[in-house]
N, C-alpha and C. Protein backbone atom coordinates (compact mmCIF):
# COMPACT_ATOMS: atom_id res chain seq x y z
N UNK A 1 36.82 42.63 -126.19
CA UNK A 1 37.64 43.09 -127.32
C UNK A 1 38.75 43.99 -126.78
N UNK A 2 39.77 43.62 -127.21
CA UNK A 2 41.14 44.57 -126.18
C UNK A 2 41.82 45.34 -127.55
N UNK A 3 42.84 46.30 -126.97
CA UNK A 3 42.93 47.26 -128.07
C UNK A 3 43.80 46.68 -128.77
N UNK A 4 44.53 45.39 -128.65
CA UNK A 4 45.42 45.21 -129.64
C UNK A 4 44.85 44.69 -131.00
N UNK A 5 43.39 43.76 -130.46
CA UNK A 5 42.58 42.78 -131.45
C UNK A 5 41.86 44.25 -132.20
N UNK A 6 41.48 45.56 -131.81
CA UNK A 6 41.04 46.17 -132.28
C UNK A 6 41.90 46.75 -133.28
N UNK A 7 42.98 47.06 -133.21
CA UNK A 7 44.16 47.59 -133.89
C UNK A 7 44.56 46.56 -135.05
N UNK A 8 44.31 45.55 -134.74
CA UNK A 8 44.66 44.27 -135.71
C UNK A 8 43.50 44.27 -136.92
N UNK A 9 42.44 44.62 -136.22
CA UNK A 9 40.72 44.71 -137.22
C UNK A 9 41.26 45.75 -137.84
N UNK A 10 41.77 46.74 -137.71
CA UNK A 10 41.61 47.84 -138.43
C UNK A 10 42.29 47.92 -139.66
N UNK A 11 43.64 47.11 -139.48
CA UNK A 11 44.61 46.96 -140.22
C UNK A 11 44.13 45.98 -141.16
N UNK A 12 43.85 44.91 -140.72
CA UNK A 12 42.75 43.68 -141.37
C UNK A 12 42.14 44.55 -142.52
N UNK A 13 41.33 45.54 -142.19
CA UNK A 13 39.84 46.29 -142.51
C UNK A 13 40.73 47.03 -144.05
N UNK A 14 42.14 47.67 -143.65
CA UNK A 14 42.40 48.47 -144.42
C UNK A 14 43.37 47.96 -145.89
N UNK A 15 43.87 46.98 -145.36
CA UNK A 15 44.56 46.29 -145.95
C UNK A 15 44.03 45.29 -147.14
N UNK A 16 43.44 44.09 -146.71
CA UNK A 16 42.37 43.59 -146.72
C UNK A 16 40.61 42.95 -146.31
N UNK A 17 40.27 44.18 -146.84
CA UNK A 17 38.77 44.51 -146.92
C UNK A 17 37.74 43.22 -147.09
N UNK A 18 38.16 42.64 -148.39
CA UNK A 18 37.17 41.74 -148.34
C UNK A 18 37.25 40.49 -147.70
N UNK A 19 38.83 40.17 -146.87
CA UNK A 19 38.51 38.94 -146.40
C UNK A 19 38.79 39.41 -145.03
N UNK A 20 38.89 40.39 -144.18
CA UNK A 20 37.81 41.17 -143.08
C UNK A 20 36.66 41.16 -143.03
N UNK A 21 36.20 41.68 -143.83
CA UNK A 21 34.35 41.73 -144.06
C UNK A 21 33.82 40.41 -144.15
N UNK A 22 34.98 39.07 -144.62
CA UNK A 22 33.80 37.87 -145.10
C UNK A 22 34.17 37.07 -143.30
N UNK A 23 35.37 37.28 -142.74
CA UNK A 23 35.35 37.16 -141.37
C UNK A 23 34.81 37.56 -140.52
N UNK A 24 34.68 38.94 -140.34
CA UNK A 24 33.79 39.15 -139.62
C UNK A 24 32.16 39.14 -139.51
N UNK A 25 31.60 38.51 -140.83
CA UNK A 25 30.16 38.27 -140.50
C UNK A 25 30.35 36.98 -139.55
N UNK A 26 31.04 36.17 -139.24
CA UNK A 26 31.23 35.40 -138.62
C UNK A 26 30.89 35.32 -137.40
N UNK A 27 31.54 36.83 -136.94
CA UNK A 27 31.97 37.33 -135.31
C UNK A 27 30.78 37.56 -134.71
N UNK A 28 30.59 37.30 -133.40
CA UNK A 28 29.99 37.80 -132.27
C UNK A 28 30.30 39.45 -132.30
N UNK A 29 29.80 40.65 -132.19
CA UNK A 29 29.86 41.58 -132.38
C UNK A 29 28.80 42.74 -131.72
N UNK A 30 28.84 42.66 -130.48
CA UNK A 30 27.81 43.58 -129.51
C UNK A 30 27.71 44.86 -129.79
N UNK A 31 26.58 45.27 -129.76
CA UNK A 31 26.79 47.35 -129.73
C UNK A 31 27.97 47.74 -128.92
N UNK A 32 28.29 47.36 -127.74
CA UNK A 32 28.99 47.57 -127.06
C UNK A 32 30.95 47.25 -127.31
N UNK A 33 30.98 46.57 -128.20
CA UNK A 33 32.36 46.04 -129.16
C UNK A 33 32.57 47.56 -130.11
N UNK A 34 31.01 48.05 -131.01
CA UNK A 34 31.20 49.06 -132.13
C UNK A 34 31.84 50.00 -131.34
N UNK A 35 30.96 50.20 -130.16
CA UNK A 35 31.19 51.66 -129.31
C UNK A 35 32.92 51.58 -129.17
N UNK A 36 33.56 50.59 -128.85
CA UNK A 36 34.87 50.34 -128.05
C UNK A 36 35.42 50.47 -129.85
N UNK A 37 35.54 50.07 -130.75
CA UNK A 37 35.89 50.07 -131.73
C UNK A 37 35.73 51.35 -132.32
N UNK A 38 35.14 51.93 -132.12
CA UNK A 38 34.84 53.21 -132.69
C UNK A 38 35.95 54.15 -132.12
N UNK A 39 36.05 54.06 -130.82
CA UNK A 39 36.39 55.15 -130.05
C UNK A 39 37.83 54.89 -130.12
N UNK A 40 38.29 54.00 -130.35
CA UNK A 40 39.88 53.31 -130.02
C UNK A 40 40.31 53.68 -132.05
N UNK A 41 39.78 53.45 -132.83
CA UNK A 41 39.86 53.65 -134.55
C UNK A 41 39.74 55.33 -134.10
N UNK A 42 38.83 55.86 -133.61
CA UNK A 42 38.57 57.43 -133.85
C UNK A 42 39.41 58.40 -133.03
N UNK A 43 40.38 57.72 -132.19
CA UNK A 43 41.79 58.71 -132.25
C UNK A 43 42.24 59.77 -132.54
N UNK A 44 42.37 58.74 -133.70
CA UNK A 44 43.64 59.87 -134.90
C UNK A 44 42.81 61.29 -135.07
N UNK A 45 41.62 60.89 -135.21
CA UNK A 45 40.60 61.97 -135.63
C UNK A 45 40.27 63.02 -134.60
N UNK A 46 39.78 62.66 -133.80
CA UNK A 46 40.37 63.71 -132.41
C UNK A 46 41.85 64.33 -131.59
N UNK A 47 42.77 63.54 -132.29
CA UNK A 47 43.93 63.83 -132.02
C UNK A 47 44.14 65.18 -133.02
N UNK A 48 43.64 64.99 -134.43
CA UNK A 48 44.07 65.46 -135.50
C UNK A 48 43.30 66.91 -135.86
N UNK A 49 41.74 67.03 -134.99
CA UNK A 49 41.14 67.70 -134.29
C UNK A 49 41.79 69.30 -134.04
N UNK A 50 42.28 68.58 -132.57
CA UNK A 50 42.63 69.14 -131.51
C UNK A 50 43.91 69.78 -132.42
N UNK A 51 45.16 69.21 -132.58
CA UNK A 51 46.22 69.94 -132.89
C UNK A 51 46.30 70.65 -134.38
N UNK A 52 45.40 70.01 -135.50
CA UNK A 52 45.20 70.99 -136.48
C UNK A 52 44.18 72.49 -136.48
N UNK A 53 43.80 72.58 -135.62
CA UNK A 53 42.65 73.63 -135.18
C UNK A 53 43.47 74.36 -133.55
N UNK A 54 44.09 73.94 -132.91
CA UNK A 54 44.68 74.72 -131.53
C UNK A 54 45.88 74.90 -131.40
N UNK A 55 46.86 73.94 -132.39
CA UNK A 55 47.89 73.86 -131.97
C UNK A 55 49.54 74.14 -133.42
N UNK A 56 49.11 73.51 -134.13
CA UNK A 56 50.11 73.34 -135.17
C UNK A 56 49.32 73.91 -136.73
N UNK A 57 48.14 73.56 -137.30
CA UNK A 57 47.51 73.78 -138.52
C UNK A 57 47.06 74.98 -138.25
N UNK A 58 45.68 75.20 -138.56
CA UNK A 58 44.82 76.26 -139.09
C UNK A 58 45.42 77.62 -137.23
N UNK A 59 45.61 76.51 -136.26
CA UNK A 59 45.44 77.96 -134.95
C UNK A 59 46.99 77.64 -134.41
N UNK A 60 47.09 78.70 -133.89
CA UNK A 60 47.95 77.92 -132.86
C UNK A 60 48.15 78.21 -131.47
N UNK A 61 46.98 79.29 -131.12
CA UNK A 61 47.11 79.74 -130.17
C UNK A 61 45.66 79.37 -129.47
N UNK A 62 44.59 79.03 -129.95
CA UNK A 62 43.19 78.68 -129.21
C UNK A 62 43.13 76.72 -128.81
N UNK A 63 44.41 76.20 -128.05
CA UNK A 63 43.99 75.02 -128.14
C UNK A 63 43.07 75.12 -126.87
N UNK A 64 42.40 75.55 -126.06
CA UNK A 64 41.43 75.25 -124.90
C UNK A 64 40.00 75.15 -125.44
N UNK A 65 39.76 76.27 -126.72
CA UNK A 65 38.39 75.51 -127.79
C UNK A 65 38.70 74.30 -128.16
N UNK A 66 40.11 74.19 -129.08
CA UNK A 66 39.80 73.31 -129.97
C UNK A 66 40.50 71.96 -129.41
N UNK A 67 40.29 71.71 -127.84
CA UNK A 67 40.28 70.24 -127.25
C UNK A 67 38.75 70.39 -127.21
N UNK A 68 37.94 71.59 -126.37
CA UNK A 68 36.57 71.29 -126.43
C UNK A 68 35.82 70.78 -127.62
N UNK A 69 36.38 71.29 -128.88
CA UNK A 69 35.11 70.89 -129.58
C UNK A 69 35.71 70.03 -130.43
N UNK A 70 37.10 69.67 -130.70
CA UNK A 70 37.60 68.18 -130.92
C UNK A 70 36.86 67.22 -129.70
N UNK A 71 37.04 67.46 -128.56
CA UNK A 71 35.35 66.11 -128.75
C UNK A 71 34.30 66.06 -129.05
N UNK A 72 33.55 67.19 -128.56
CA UNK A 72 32.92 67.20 -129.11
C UNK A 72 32.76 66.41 -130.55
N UNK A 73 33.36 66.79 -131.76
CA UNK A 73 33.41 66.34 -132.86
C UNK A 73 33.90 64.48 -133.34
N UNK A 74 34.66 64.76 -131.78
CA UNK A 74 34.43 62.61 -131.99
C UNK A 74 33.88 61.99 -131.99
N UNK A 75 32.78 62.56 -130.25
CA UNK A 75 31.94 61.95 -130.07
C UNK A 75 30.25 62.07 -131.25
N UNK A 76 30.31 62.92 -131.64
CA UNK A 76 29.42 63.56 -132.87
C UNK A 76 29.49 62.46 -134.05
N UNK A 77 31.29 62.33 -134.10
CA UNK A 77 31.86 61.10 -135.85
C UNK A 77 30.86 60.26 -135.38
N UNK A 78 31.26 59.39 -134.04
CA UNK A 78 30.60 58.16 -133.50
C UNK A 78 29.56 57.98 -133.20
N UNK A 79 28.54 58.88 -133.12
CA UNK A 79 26.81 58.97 -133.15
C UNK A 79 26.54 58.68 -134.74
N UNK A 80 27.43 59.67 -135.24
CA UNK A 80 26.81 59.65 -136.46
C UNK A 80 27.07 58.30 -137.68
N UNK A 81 27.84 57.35 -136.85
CA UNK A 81 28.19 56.25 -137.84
C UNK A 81 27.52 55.17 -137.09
N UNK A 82 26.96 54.89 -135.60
CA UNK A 82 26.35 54.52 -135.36
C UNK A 82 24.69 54.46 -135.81
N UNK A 83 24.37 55.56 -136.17
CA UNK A 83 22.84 56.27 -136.49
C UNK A 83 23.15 55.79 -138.16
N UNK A 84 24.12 55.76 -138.70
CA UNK A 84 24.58 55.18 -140.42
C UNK A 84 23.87 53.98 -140.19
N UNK A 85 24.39 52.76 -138.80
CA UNK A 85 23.81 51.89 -139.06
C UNK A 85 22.61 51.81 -139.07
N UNK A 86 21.99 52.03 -138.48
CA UNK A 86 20.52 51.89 -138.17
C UNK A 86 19.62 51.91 -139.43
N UNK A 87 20.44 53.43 -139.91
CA UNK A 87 19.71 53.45 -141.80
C UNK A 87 19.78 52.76 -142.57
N UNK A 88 21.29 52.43 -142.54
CA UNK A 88 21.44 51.01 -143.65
C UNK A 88 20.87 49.93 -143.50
N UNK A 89 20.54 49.67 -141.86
CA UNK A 89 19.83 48.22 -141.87
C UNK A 89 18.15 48.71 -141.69
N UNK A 90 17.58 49.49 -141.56
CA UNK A 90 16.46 49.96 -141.93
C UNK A 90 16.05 50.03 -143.27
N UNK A 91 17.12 50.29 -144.61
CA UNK A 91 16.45 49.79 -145.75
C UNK A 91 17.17 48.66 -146.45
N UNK A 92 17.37 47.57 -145.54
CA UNK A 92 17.96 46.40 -145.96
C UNK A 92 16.63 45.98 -146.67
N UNK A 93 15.39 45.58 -146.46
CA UNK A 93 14.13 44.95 -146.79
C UNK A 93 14.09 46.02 -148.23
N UNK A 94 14.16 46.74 -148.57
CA UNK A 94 13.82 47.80 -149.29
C UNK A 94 15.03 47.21 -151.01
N UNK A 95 16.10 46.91 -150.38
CA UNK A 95 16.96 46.25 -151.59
C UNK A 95 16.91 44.86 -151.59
N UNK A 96 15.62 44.02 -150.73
CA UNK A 96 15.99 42.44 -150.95
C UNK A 96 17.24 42.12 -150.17
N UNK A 97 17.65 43.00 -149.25
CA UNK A 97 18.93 42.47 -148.57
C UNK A 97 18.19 41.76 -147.01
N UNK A 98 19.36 41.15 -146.32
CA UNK A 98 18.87 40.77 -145.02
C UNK A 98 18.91 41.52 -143.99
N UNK A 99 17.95 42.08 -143.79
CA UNK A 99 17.61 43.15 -142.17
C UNK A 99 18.37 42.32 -140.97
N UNK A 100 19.44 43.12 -140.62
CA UNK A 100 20.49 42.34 -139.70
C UNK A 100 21.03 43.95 -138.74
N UNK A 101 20.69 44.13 -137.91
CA UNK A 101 21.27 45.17 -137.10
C UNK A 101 23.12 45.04 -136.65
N UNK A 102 23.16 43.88 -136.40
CA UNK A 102 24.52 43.28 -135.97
C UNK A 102 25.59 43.46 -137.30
N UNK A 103 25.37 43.21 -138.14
CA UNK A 103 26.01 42.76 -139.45
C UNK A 103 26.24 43.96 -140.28
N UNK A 104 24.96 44.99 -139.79
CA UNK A 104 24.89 46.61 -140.16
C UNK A 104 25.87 47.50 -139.63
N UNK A 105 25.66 47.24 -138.01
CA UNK A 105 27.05 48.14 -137.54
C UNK A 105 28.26 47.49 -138.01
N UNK A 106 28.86 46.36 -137.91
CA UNK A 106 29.90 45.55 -138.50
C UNK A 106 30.08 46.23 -139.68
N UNK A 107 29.58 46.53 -140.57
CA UNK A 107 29.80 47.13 -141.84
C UNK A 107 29.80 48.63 -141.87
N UNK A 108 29.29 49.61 -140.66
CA UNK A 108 29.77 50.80 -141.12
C UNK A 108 30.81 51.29 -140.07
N UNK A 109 31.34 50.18 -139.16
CA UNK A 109 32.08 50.62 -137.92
C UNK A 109 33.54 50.05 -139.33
N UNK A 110 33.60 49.16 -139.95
CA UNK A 110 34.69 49.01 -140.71
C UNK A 110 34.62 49.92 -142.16
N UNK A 111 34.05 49.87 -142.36
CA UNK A 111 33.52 50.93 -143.83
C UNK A 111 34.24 52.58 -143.54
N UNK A 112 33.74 52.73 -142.03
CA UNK A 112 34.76 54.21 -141.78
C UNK A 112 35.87 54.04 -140.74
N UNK A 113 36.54 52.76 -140.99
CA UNK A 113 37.53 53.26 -140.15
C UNK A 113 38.93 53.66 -141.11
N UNK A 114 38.85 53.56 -142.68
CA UNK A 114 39.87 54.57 -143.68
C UNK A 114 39.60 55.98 -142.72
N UNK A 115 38.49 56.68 -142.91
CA UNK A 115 38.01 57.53 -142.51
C UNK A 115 38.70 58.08 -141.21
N UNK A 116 38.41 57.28 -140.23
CA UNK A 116 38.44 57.79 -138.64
C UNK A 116 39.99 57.85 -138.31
N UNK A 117 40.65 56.63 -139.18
CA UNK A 117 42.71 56.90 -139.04
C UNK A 117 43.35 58.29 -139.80
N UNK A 118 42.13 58.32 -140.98
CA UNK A 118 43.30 59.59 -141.59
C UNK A 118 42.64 60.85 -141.04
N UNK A 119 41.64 60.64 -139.86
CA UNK A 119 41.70 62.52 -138.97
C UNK A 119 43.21 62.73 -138.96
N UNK A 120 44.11 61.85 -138.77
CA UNK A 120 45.26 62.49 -138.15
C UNK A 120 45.53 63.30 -138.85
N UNK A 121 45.59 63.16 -140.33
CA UNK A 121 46.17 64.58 -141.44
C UNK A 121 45.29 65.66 -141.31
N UNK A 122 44.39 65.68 -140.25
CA UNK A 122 43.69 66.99 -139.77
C UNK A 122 45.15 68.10 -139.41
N UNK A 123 45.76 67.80 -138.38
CA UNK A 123 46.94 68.21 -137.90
C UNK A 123 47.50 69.24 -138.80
N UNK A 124 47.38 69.20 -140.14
CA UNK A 124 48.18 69.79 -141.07
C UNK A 124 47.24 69.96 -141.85
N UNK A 125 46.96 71.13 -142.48
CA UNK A 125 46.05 71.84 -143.30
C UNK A 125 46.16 71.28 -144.97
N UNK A 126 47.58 71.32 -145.38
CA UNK A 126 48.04 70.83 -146.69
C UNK A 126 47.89 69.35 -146.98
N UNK A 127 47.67 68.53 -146.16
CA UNK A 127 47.57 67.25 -146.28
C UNK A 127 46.09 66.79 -145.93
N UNK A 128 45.25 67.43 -145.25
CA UNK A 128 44.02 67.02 -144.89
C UNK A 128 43.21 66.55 -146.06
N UNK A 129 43.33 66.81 -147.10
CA UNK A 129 42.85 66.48 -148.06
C UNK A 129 42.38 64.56 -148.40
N UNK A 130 44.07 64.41 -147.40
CA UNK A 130 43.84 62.96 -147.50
C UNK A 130 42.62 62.32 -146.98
N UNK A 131 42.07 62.78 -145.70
CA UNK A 131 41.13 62.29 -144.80
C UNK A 131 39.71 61.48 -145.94
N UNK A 132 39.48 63.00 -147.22
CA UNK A 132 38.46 63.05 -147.88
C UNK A 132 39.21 61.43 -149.23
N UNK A 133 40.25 61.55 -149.51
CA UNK A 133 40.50 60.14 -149.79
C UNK A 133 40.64 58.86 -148.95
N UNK A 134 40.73 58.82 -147.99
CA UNK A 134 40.05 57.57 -146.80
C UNK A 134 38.81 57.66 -147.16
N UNK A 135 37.88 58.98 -146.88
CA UNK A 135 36.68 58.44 -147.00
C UNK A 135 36.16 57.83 -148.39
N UNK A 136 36.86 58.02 -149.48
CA UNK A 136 36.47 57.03 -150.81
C UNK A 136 36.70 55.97 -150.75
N UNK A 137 37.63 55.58 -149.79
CA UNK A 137 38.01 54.04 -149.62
C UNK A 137 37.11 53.67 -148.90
N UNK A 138 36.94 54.18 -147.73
CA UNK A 138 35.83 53.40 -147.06
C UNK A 138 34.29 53.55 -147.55
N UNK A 139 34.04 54.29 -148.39
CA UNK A 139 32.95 53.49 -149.43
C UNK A 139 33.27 52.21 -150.21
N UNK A 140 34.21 52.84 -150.61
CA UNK A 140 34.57 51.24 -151.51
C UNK A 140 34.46 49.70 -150.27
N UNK A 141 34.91 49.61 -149.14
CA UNK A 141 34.72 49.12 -148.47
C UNK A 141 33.33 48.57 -148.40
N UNK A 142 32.54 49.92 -148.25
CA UNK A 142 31.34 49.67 -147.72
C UNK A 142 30.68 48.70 -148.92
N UNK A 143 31.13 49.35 -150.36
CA UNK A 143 30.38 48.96 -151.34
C UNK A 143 30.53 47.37 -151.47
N UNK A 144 31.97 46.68 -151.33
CA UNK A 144 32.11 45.70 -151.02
C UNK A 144 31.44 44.87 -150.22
N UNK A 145 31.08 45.50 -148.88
CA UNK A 145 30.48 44.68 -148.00
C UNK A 145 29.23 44.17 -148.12
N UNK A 146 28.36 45.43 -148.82
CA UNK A 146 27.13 45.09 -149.09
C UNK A 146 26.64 43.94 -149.24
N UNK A 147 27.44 43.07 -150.36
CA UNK A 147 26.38 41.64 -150.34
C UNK A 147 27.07 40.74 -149.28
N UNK A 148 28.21 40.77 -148.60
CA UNK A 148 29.09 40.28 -148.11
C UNK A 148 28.20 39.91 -146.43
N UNK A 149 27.98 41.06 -146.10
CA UNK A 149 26.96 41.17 -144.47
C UNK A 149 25.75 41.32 -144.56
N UNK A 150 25.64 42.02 -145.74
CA UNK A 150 23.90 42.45 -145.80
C UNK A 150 23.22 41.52 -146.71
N UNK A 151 24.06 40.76 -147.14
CA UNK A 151 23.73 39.95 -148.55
C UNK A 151 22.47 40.43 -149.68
N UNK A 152 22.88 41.54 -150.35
CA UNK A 152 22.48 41.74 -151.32
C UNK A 152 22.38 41.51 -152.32
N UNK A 153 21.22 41.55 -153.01
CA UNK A 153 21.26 40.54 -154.45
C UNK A 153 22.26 41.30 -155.64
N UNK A 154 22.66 40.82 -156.70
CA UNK A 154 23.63 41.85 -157.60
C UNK A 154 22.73 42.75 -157.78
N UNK A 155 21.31 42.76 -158.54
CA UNK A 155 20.91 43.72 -159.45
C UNK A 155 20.57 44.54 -158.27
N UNK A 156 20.48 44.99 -157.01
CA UNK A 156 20.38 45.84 -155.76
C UNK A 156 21.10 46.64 -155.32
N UNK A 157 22.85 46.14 -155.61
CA UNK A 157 23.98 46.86 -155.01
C UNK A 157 24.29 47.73 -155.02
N UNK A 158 23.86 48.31 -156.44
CA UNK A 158 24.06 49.81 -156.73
C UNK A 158 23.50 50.79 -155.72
N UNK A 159 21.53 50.24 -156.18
CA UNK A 159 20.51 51.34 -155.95
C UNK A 159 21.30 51.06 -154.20
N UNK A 160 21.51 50.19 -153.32
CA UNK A 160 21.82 50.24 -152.11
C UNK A 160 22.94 51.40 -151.80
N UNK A 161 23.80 51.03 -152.55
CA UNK A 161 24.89 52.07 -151.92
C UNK A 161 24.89 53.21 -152.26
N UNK A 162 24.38 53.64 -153.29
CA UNK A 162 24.03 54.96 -153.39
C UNK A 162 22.70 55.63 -152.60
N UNK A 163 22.20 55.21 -151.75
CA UNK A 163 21.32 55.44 -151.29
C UNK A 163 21.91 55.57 -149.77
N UNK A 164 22.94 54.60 -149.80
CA UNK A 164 23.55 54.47 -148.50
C UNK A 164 24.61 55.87 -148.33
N UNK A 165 25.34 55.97 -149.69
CA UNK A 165 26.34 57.64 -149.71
C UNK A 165 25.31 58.71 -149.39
N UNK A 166 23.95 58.65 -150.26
CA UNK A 166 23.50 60.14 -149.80
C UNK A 166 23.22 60.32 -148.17
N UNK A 167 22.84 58.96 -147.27
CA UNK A 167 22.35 58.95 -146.05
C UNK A 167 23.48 58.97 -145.48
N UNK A 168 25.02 58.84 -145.82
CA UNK A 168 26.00 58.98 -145.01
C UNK A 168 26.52 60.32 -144.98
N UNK A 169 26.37 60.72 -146.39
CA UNK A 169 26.65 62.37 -146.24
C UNK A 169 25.77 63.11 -145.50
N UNK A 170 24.82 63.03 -145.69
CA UNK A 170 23.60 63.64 -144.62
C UNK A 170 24.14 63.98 -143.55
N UNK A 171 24.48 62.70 -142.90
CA UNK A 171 24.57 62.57 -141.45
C UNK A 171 26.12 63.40 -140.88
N UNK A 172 26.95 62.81 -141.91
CA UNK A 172 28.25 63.77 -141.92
C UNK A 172 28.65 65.70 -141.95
N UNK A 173 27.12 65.66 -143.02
CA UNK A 173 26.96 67.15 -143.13
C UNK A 173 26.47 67.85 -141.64
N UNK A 174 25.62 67.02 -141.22
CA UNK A 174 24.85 67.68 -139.79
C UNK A 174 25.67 67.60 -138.85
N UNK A 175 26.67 66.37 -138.41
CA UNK A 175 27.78 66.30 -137.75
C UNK A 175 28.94 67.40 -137.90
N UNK A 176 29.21 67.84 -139.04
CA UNK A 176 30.40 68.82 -139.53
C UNK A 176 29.93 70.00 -139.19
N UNK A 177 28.07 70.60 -139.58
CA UNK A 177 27.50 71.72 -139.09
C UNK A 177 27.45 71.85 -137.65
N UNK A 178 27.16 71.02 -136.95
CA UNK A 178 26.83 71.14 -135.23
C UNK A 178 28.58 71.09 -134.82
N UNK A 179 29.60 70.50 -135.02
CA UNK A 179 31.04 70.73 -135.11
C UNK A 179 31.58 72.38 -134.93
N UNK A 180 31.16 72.07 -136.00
CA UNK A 180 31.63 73.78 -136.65
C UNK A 180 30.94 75.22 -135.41
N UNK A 181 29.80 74.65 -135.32
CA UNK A 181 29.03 75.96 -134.52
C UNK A 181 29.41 75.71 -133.34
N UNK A 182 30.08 74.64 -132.93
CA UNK A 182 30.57 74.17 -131.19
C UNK A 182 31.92 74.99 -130.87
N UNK A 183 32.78 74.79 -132.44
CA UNK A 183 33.57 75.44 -132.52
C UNK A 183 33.79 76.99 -132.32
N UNK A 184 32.82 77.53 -133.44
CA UNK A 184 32.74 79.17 -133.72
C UNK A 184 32.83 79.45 -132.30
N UNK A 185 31.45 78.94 -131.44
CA UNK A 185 31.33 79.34 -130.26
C UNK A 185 32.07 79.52 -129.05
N UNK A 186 32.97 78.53 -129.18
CA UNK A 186 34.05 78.67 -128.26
C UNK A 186 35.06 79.56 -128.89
N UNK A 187 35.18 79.33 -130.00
CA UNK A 187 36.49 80.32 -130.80
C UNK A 187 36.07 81.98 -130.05
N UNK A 188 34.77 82.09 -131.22
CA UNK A 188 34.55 83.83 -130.73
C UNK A 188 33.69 84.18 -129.14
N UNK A 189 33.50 83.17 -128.44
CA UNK A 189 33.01 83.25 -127.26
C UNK A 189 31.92 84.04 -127.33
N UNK A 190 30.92 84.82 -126.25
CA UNK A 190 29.90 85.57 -126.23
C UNK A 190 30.41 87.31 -126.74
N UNK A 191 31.83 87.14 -126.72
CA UNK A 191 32.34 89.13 -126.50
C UNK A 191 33.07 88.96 -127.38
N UNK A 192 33.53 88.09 -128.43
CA UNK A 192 34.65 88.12 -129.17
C UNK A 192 35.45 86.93 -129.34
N UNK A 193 36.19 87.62 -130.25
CA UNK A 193 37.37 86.00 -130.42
C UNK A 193 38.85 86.41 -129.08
N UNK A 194 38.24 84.94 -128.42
CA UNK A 194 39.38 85.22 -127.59
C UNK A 194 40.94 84.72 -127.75
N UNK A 195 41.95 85.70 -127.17
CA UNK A 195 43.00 84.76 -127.76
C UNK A 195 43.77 85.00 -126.73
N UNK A 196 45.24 84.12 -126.85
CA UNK A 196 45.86 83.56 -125.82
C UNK A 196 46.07 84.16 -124.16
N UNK A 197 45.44 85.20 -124.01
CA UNK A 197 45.62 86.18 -122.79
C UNK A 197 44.49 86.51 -121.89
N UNK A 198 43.04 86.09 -122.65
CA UNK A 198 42.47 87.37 -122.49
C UNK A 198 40.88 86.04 -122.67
């Protein structure tokens, strides 16, 4: 998978959702494709990281934390949407859907990539807001996909995806908490908050 075909999925993904999603159950699609897909979509989000927290937004003088724990916090997004799949296809049997590990990541590696492009409005404090509207889209995504990869029956779709939001927030919440304290920590160091000198 090379970064242009990945860049093309994404656009595919964002643009049009459902005839992405009905293509790609199609695809050959390795753990090893999500990982590369993840990390190449999750950019913006570490880009958006780093310079809204060190450089231009909320700091502007601590960017040597906030490259540290902007990865930190990428690599954290990408555990934690990986570990999404696992749940979702762990209660595939549970909604009458088809227990498919492959078809699971496929659906939450595209489901958040609204999500993972608009980190960039991290950068800017007044606009970040948007990020939290990507992520409604990429439910909607997700909600779409449901019978699409997982093939869910109608009367299921609901109880599925709502079951699937509370287990995604979960995971987002614990990701944002372990973030945050990676952060503090480097921000105020062991003696204080250090700043540009000192």
């Amino acid at each position: 998978m090379d970064i242009m075909k990945i860049i093309n999925q994404a656009i595919s993904v964002i643009l049009k959702p459902k005839e992405a999603l009905e293509k790609a159950k199609k695809e050959k699609f390795e753990t090893m494709d999500m990982i590369l897909y993840l990390g190449i979509i999750g950019i913006p989000i570490l880009i958006g990281f780093i310079l809204g927290y060190g450089a231009i937004g909320y700091s502007t003088t601590f960017i040597g934390p906030a490259i540290g724990a902007g990865i930190v916090y990428y690599i954290l997004a990408i555990i934690g949407i990986i570990v999404f799949g696992f749940i979702l296809n762990a209660f595939a049997q549970t909604f009458k859907s088809k227990e498919n590990k492959t078809q699971a990541m496929k659906l939450v590696a595209y489901s958040s990539t609204p999500w993972l492009l608009a980190g960039i409005f991290l950068i800017y404090p007044p606009i970040s807001i948007l990020t939290l509207l990507a992520g409604l889209y990429g439910l909607y995504i997700l909600y779409i996909g449901i019978p699409i990869l997982m093939e869910t029956p109608k009367d299921q779709q609901i109880p599925y995806i709502i079951v699937a939001i509370v287990a995604y927030i979960i995971i987002m919440f614990v990701v944002g908490i372990i973030a945050n304290q990676i952060w503090w920590s480097m921000y105020w160091g062991p003696i204080g908050p250090r700043g540009p000198f000192y």
